[in-house]
C-alpha atoms as a PDB file:
ATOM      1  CA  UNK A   1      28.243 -28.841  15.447  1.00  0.00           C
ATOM      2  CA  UNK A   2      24.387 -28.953  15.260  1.00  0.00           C
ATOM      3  CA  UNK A   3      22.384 -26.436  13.466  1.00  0.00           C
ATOM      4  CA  UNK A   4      18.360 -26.123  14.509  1.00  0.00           C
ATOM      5  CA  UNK A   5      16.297 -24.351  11.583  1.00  0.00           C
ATOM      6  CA  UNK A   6      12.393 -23.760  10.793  1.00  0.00           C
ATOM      7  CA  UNK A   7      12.249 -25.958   8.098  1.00  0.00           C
ATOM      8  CA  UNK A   8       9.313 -26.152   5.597  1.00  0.00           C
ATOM      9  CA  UNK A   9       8.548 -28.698   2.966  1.00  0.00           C
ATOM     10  CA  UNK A  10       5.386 -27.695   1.713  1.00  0.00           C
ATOM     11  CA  UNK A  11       3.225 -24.898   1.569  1.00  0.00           C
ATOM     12  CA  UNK A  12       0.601 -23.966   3.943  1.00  0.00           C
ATOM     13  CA  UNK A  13      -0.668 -22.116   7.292  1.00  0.00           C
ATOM     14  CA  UNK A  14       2.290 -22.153  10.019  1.00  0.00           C
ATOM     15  CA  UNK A  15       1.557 -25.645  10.916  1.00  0.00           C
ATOM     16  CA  UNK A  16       3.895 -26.259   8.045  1.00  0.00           C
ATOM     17  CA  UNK A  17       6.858 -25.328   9.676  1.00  0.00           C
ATOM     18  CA  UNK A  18       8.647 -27.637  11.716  1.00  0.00           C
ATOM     19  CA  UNK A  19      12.092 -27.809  13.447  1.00  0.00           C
ATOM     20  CA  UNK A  20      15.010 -29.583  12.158  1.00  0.00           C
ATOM     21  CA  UNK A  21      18.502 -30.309  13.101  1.00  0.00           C
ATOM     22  CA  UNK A  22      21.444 -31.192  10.804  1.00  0.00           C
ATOM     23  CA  UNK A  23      25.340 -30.682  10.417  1.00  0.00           C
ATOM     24  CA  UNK A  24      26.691 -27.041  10.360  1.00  0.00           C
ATOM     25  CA  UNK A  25      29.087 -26.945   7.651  1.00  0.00           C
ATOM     26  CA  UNK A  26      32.146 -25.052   7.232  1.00  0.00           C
ATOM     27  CA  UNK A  27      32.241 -21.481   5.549  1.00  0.00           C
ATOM     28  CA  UNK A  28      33.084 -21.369   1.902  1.00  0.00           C
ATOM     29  CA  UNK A  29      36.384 -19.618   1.107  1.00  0.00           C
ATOM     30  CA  UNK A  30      34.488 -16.196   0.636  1.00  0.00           C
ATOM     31  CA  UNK A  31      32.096 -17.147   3.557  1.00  0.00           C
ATOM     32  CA  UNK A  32      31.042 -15.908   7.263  1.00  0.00           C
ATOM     33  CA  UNK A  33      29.337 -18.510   9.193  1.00  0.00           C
ATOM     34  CA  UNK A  34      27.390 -16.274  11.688  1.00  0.00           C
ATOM     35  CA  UNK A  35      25.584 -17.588  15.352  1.00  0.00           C
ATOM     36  CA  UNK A  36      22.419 -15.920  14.624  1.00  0.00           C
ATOM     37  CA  UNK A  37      21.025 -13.928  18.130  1.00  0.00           C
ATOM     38  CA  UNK A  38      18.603 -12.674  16.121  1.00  0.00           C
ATOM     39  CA  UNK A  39      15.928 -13.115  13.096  1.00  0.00           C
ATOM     40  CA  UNK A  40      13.366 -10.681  11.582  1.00  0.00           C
ATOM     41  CA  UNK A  41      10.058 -11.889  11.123  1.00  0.00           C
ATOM     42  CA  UNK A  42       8.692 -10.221   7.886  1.00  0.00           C
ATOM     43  CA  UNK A  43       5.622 -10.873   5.200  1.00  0.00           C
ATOM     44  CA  UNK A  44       8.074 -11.829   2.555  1.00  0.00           C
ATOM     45  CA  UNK A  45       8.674 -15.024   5.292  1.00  0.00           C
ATOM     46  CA  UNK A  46       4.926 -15.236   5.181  1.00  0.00           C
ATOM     47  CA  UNK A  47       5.072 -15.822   1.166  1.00  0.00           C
ATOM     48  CA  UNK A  48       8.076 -17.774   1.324  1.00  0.00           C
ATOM     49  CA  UNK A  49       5.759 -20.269   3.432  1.00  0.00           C
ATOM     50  CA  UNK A  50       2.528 -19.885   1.081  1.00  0.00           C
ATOM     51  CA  UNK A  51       5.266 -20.519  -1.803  1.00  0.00           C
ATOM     52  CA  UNK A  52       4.706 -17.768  -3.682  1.00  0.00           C
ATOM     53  CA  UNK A  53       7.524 -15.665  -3.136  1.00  0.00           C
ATOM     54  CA  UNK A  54       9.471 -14.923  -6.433  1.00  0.00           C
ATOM     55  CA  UNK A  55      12.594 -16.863  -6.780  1.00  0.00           C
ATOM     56  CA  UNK A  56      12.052 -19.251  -3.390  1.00  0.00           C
ATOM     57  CA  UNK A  57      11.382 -22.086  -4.457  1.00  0.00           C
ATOM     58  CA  UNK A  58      10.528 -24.844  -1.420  1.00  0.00           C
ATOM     59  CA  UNK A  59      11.785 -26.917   0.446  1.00  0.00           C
ATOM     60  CA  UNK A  60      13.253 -24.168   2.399  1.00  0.00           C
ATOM     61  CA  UNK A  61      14.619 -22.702   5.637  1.00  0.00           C
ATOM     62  CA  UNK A  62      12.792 -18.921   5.466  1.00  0.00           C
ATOM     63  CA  UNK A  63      14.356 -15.961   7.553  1.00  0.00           C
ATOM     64  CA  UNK A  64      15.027 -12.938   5.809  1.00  0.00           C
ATOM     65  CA  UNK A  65      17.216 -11.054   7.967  1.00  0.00           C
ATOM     66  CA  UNK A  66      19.663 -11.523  10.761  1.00  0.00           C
ATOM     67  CA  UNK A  67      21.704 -10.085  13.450  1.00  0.00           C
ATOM     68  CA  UNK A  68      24.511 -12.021  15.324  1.00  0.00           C
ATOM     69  CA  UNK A  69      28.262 -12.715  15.990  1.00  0.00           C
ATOM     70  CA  UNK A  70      30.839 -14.442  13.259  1.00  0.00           C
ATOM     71  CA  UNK A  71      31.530 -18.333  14.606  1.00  0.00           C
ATOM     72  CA  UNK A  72      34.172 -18.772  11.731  1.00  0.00           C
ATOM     73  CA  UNK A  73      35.334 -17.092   8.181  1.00  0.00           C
ATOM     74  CA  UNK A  74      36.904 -18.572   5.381  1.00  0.00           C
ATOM     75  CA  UNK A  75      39.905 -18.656   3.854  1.00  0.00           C
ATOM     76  CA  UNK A  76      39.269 -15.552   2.196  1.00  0.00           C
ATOM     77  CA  UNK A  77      37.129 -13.211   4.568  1.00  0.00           C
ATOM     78  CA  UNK A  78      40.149 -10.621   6.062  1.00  0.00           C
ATOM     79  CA  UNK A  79      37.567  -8.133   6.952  1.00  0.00           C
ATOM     80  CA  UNK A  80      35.373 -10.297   9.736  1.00  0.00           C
ATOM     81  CA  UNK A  81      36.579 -12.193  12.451  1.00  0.00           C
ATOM     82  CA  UNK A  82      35.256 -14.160  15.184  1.00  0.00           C
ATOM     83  CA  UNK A  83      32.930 -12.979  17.954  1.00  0.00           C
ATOM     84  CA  UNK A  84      32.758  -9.842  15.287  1.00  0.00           C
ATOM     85  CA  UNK A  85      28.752  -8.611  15.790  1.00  0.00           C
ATOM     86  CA  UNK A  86      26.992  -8.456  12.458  1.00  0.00           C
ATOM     87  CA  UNK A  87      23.884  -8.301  10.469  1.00  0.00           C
ATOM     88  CA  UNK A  88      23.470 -10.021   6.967  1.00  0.00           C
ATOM     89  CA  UNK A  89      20.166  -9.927   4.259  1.00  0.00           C
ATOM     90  CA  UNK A  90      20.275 -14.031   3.908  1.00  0.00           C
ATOM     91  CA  UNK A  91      16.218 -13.882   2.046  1.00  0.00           C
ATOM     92  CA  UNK A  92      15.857 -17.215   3.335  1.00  0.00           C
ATOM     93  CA  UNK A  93      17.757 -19.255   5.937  1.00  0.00           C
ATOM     94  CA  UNK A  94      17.776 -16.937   9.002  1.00  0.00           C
ATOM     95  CA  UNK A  95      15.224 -18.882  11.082  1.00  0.00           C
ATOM     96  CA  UNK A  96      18.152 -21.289  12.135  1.00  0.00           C
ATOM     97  CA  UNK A  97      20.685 -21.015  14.848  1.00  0.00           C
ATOM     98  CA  UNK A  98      23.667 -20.438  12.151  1.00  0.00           C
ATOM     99  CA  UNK A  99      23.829 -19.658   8.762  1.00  0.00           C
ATOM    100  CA  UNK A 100      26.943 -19.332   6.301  1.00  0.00           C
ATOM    101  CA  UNK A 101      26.896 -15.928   4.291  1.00  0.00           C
ATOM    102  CA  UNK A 102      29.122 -14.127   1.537  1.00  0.00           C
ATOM    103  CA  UNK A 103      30.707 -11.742   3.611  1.00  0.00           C
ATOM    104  CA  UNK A 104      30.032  -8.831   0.948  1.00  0.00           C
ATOM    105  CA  UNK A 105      26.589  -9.366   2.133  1.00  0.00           C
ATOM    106  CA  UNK A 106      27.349  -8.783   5.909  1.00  0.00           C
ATOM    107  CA  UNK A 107      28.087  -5.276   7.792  1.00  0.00           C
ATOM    108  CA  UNK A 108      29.245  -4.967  11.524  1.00  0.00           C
ATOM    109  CA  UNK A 109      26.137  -3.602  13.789  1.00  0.00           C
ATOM    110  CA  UNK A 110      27.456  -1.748  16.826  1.00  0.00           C
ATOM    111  CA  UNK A 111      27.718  -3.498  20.511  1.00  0.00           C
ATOM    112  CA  UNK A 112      25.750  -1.083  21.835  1.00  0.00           C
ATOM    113  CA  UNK A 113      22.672  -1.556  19.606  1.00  0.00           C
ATOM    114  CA  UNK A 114      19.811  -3.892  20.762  1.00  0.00           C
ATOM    115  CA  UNK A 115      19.343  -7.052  18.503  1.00  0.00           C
ATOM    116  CA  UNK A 116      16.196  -6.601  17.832  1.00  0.00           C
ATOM    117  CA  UNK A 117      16.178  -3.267  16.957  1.00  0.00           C
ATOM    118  CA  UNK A 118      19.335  -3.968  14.881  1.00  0.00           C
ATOM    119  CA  UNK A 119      17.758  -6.947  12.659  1.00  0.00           C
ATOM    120  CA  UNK A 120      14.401  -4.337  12.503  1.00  0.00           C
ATOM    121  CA  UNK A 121      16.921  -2.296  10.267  1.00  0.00           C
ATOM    122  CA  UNK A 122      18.283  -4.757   7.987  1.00  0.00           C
ATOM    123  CA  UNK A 123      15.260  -5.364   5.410  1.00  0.00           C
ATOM    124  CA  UNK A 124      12.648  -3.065   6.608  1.00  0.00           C
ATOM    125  CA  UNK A 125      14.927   0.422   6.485  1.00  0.00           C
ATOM    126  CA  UNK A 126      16.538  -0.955   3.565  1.00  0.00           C
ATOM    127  CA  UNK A 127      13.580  -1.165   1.394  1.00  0.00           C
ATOM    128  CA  UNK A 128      12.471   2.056   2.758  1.00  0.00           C
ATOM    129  CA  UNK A 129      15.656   3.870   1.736  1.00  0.00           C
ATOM    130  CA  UNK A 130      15.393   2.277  -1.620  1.00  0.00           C
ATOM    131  CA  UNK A 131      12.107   3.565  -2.023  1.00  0.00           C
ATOM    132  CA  UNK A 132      13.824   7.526  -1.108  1.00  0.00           C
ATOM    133  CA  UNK A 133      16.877   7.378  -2.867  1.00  0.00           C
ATOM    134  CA  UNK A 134      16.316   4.991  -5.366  1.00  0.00           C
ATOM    135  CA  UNK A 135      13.176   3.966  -6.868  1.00  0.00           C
ATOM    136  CA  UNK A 136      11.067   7.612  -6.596  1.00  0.00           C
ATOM    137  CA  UNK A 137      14.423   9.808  -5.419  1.00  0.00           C
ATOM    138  CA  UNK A 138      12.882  12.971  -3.174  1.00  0.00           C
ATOM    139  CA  UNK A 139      14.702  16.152  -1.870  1.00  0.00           C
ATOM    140  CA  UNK A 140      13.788  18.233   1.415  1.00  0.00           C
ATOM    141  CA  UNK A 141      10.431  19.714   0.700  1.00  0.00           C
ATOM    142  CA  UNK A 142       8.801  16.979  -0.926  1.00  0.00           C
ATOM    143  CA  UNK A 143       5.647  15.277   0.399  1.00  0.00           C
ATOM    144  CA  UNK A 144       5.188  11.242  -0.049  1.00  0.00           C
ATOM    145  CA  UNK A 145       2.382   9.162   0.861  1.00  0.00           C
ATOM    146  CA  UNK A 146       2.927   6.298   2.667  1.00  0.00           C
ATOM    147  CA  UNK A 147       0.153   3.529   2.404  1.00  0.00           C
ATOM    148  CA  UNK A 148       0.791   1.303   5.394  1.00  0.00           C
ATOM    149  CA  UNK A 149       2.048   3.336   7.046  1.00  0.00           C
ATOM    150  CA  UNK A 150       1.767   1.693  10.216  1.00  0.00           C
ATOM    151  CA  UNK A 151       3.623  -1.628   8.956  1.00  0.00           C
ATOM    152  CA  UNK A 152       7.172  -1.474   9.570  1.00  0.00           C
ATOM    153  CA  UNK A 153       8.726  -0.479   6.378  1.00  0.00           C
ATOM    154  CA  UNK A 154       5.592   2.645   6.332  1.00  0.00           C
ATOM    155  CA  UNK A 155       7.180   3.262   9.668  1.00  0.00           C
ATOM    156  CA  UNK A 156      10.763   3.280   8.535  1.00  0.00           C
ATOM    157  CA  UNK A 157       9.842   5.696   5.734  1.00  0.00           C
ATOM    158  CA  UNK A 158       7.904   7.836   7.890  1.00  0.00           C
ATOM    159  CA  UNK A 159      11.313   8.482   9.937  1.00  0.00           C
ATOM    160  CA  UNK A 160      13.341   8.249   7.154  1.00  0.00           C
ATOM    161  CA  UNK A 161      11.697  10.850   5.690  1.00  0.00           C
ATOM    162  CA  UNK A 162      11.218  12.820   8.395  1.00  0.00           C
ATOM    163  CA  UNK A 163      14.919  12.958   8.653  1.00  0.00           C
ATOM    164  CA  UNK A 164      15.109  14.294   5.009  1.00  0.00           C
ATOM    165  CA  UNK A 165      13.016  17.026   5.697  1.00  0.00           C
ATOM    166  CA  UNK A 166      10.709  15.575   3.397  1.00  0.00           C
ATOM    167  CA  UNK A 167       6.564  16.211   4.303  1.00  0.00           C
ATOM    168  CA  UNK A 168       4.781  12.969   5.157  1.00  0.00           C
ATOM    169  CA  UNK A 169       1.466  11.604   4.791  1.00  0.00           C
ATOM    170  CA  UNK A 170       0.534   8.470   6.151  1.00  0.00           C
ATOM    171  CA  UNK A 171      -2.703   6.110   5.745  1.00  0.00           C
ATOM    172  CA  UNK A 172      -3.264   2.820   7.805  1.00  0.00           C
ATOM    173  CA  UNK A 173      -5.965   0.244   7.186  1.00  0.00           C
ATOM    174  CA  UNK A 174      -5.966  -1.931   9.912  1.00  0.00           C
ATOM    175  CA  UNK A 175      -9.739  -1.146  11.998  1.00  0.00           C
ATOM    176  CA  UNK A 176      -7.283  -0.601  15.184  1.00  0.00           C
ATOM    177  CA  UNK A 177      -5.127   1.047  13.906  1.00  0.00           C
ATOM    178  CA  UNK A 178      -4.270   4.794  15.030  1.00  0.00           C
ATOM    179  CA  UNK A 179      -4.681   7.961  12.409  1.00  0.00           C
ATOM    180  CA  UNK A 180      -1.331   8.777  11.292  1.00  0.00           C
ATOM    181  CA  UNK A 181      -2.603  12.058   9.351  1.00  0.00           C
ATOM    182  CA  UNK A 182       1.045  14.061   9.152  1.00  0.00           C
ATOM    183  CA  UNK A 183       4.757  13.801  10.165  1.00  0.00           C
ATOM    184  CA  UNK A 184       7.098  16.408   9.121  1.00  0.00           C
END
């Protein structure tokens, strides 16, 4: 079975990333190999590709997140099976067609949830919720400012914490960008 990925060898502007196709191998013991339907698009892929992301070294297939159904398990996966619909964190090799994962790493995403709006979850309301519960943990009544707040992980806090009953403040830089002032 073929595999297509983005595959870059070198740093540089997007020109540097070019399509490849190679052998899909078989899922470790431990392993999901999942038919990617979707891929999120994030600025940690953008420093992947300028090579300095921490811990990425290149050559390298980026793609952060992913969204699909399991092809095969192995061995050892009893919780996954195929055509099972699932997301998965990968940091790098999600901008291919399949991709083998642990399957600790992978959670089932509901059949009646949109692709992209499930992969949008994956890393960008993760690192959001970190930021809530884990890094600066806030009850109901608390007020947080979110700078970039009009990115996607300023927009997954803004909701997150809007759902917390937490009071949020918002700033955006972009010059076309709108005001966010408030959300509560």
């Amino acid at each position: 079975m073929k595999n297509e990925r983005i595959f870059i060898s070198h740093k540089g502007d997007p020109s540097v990333l070019k399509l490849i196709s190679d052998e899909v191998n078989p899922p470790r013991p431990d392993e999901v190999l999942i038919r990617i339907r979707s891929a999120g698009v994030s600025f940690a892929d953008v420093m992947v590709r300028e090579g300095i992301y921490p811990g990425v070294k290149l050559p390298v297939t980026p793609g952060y997140d992913v969204v699909g159904e399991v092809d095969s398990v192995g061995d050892e996966v009893r919780n996954f099976r195929k055509g099972d619909r699932v997301a998965a964190m990968t940091v790098v090799g999600g901008y291919s067609r399949y991709i083998s994962v642990p399957s600790r790493h992978v959670v089932p995403v509901p059949s009646d949830l949109e692709g992209g709006a499930a992969v949008s979850m994956v890393l960008n309301y993760l690192t959001a919720f970190q930021m809530i519960k884990r890094c600066t943990p806030v009850v109901a009544g608390d007020a947080i400012l979110v700078h970039g707040a009009a990115g996607r992980v300023g927009t997954a806090l803004l909701q997150l914490a809007s759902n917390q009953g937490l009071k949020a403040f918002g700033t955006v830089t972009s010059a076309g960008a709108i005001d966010i002032s408030s959300r509560a």
